[in-house]
N, C-alpha and C. Protein backbone atom coordinates (compact mmCIF):
# COMPACT_ATOMS: atom_id res chain seq x y z
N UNK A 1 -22.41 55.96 -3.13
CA UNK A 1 -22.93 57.13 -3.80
C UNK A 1 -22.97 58.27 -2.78
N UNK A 2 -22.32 59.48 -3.10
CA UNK A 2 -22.77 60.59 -2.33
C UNK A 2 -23.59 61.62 -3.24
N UNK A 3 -24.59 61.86 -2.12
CA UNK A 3 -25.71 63.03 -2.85
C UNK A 3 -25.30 64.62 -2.14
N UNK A 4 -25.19 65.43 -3.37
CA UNK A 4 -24.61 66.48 -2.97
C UNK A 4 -26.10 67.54 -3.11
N UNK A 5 -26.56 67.90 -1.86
CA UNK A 5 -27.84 69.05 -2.13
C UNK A 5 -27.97 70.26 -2.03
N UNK A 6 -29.05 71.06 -2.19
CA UNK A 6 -29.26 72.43 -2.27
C UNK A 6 -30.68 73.04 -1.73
N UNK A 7 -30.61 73.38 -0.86
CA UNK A 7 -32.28 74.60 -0.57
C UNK A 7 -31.90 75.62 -1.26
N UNK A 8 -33.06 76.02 -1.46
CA UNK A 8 -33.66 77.69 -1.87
C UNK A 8 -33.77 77.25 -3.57
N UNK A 9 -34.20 78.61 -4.22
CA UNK A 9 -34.78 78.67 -5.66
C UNK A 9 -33.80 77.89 -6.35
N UNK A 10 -34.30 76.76 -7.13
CA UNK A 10 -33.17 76.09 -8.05
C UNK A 10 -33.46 76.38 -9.30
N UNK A 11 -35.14 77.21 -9.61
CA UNK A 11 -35.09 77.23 -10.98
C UNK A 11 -34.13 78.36 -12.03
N UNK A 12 -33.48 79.08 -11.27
CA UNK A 12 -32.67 80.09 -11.87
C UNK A 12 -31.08 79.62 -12.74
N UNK A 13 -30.68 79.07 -11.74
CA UNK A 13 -29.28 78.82 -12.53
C UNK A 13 -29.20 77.71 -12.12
N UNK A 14 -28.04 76.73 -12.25
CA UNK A 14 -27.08 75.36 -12.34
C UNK A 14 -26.17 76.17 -10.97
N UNK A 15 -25.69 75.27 -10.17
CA UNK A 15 -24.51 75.24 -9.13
C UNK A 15 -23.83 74.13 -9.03
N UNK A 16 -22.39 74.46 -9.49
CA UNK A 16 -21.31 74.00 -9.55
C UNK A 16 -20.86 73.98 -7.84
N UNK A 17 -20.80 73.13 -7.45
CA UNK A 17 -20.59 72.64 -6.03
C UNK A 17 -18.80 72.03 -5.95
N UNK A 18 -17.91 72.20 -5.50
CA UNK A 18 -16.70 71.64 -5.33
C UNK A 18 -16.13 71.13 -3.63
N UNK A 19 -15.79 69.97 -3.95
CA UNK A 19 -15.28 69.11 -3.13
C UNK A 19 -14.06 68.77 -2.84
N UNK A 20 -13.37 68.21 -1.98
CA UNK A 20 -12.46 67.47 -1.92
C UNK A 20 -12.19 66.30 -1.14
N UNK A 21 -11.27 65.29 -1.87
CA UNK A 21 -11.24 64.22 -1.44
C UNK A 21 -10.15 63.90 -0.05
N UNK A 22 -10.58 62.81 0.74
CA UNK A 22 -9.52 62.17 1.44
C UNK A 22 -9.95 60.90 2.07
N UNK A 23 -9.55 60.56 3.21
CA UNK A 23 -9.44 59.12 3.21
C UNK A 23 -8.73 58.37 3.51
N UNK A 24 -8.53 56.91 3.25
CA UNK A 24 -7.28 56.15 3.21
C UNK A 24 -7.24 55.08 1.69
N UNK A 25 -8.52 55.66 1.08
CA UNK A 25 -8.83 54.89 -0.10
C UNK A 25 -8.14 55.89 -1.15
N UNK A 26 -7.46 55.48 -1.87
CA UNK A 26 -6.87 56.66 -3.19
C UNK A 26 -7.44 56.88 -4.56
N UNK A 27 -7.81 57.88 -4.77
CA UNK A 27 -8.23 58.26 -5.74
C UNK A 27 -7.59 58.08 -6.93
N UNK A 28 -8.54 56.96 -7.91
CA UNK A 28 -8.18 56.63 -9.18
C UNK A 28 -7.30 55.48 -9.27
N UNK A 29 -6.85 54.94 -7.96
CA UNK A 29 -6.17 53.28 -7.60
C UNK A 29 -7.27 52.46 -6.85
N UNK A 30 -7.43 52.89 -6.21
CA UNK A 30 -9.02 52.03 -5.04
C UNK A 30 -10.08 51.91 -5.49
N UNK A 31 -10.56 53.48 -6.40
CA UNK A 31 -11.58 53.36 -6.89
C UNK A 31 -11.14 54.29 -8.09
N UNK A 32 -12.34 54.38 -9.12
CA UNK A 32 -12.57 55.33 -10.36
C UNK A 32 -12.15 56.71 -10.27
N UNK A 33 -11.60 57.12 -10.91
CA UNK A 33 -11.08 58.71 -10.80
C UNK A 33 -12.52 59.69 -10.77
N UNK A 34 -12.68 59.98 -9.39
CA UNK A 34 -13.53 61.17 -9.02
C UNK A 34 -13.11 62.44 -9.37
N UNK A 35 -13.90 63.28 -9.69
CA UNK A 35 -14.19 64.84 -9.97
C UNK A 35 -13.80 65.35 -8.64
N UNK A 36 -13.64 66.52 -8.41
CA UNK A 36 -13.50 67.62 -7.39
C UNK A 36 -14.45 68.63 -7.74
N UNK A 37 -15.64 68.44 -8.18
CA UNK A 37 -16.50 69.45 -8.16
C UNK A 37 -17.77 68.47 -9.12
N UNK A 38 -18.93 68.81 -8.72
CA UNK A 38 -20.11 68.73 -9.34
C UNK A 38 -21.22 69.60 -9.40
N UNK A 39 -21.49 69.36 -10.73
CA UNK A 39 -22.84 70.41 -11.28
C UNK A 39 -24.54 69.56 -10.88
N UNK A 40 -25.34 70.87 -9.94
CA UNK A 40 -26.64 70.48 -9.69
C UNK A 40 -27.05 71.38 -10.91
N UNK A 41 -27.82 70.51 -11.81
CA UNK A 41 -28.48 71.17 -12.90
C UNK A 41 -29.71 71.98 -12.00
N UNK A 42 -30.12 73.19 -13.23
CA UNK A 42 -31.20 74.24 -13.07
C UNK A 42 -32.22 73.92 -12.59
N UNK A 43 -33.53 73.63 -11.69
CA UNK A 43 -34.70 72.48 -11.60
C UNK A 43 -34.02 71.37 -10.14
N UNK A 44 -32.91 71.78 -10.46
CA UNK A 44 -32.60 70.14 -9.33
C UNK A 44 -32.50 70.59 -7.94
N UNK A 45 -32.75 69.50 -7.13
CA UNK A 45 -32.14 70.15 -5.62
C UNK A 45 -30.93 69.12 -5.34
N UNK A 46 -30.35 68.29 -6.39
CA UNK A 46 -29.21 67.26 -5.73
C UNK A 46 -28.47 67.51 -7.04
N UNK A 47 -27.43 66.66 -6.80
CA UNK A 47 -26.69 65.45 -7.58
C UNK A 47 -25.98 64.92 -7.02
N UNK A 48 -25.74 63.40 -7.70
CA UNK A 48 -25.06 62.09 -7.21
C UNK A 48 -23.41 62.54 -7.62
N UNK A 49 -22.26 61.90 -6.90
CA UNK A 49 -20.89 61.43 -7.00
C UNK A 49 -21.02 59.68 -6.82
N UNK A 50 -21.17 58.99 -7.69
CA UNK A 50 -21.01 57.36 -7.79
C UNK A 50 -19.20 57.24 -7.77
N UNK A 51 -19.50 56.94 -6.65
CA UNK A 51 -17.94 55.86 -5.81
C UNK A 51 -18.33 54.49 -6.74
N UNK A 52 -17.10 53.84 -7.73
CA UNK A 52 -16.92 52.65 -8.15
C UNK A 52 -15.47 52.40 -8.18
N UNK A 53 -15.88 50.99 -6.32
CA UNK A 53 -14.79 50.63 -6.08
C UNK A 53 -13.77 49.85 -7.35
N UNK A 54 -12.42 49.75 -6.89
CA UNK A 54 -11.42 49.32 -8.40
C UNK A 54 -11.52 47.82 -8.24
N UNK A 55 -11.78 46.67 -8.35
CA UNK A 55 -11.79 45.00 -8.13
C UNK A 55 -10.49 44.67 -8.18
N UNK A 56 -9.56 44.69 -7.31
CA UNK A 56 -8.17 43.80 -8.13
C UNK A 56 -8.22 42.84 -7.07
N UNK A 57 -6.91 41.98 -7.33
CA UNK A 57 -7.08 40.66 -6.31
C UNK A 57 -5.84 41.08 -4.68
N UNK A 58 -5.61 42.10 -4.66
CA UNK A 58 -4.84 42.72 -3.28
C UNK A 58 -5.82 42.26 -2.23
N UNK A 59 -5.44 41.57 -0.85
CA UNK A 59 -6.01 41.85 -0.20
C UNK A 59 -5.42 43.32 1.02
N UNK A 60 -6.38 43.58 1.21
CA UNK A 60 -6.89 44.89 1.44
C UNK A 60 -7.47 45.40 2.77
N UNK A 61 -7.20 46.13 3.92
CA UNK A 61 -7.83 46.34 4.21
C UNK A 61 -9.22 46.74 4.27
N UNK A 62 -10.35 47.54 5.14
CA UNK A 62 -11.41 48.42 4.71
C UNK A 62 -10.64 49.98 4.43
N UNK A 63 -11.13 50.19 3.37
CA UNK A 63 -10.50 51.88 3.49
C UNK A 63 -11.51 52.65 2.97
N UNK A 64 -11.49 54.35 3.42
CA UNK A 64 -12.21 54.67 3.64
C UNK A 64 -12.45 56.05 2.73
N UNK A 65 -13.36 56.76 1.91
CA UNK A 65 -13.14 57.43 1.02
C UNK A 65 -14.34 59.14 1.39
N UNK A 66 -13.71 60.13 1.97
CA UNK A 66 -14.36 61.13 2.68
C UNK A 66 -14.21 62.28 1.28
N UNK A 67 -15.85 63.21 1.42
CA UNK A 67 -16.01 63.92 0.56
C UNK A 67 -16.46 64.98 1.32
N UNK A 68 -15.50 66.56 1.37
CA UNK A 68 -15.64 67.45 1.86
C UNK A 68 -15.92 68.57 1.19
N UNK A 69 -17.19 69.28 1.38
CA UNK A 69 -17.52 70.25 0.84
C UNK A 69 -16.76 71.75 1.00
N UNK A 70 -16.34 72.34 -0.26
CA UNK A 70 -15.07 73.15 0.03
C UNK A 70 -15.95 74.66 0.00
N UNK A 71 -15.96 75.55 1.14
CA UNK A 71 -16.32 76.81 0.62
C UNK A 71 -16.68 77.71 -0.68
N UNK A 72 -17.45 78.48 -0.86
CA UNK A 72 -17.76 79.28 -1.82
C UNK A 72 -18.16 80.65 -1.97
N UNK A 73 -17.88 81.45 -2.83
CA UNK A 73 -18.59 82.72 -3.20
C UNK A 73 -19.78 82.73 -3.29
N UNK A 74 -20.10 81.54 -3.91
CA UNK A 74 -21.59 81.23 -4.35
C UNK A 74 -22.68 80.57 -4.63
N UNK A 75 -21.98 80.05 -2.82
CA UNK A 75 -23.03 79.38 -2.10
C UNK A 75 -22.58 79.21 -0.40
N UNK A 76 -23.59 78.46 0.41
CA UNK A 76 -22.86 78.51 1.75
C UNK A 76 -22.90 77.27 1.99
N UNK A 77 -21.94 76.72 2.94
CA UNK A 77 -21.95 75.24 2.65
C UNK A 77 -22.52 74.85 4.28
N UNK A 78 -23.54 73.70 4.38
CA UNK A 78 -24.25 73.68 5.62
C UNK A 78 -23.86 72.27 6.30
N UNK A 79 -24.12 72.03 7.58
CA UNK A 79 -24.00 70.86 7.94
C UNK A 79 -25.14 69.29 7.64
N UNK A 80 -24.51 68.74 7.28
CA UNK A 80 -23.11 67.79 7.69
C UNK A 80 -22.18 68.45 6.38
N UNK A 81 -21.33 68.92 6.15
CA UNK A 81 -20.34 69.33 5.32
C UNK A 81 -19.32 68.18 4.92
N UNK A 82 -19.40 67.07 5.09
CA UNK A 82 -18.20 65.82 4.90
C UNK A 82 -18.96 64.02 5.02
N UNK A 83 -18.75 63.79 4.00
CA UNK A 83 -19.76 62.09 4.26
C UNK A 83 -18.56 61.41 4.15
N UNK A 84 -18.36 60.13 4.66
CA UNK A 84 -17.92 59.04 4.59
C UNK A 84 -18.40 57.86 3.80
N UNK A 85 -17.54 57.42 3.21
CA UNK A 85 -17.85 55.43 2.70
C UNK A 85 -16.90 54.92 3.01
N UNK A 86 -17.28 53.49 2.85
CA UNK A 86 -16.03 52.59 3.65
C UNK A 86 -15.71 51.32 2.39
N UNK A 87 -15.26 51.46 1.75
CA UNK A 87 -14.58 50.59 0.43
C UNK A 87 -14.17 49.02 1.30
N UNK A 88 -15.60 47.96 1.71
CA UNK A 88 -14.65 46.65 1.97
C UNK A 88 -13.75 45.89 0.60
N UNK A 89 -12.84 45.26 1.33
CA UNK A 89 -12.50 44.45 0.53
C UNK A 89 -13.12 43.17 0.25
N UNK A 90 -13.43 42.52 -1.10
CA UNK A 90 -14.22 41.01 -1.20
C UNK A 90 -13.05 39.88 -1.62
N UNK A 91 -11.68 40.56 -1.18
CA UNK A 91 -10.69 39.04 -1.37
C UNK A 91 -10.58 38.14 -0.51
């Protein structure tokens, strides 16, 4: 799971936050087809991106699935700007 957050006033509007992916894990083969952007509702200071690894019987290395916070008009993006997970394999 990555939690994507926010300081300052949240009760005004919703922020649409956008990301991008990389890695060595592929998007929508390794795991579930991720979004490139998520909405922190009005009230909130987060929201979740749920990574659900894909089960097949490949064995596999560990690979690794990085979420980078992409610049904005309208907002500023702070550090740590990029999280890591590490997708083991259970074959």
């Amino acid at each position: 799971m990555f939690t994507i957050a926010r300081v300052g006033d949240t009760a005004l509007r919703e922020l649409t936050v956008r990301f991008t992916l990389s890695g060595s894990a592929v998007n929508g083969i390794d795991y579930q087809q991720l979004p490139t952007a998520v909405t922190i509702p009005a009230g909130a200071f987060s929201a979740n991106v749920r990574l659900t690894p894909v089960n097949d019987s490949a064995i596999e290395r560990d690979e690794t699935v990085v979420v980078i916070l992409s610049p904005s008009d309208q907002y500023e993006v702070g550090l740590p700007d990029h999280a890591t997970i590490t997708i083991t394999d259970d074959d």
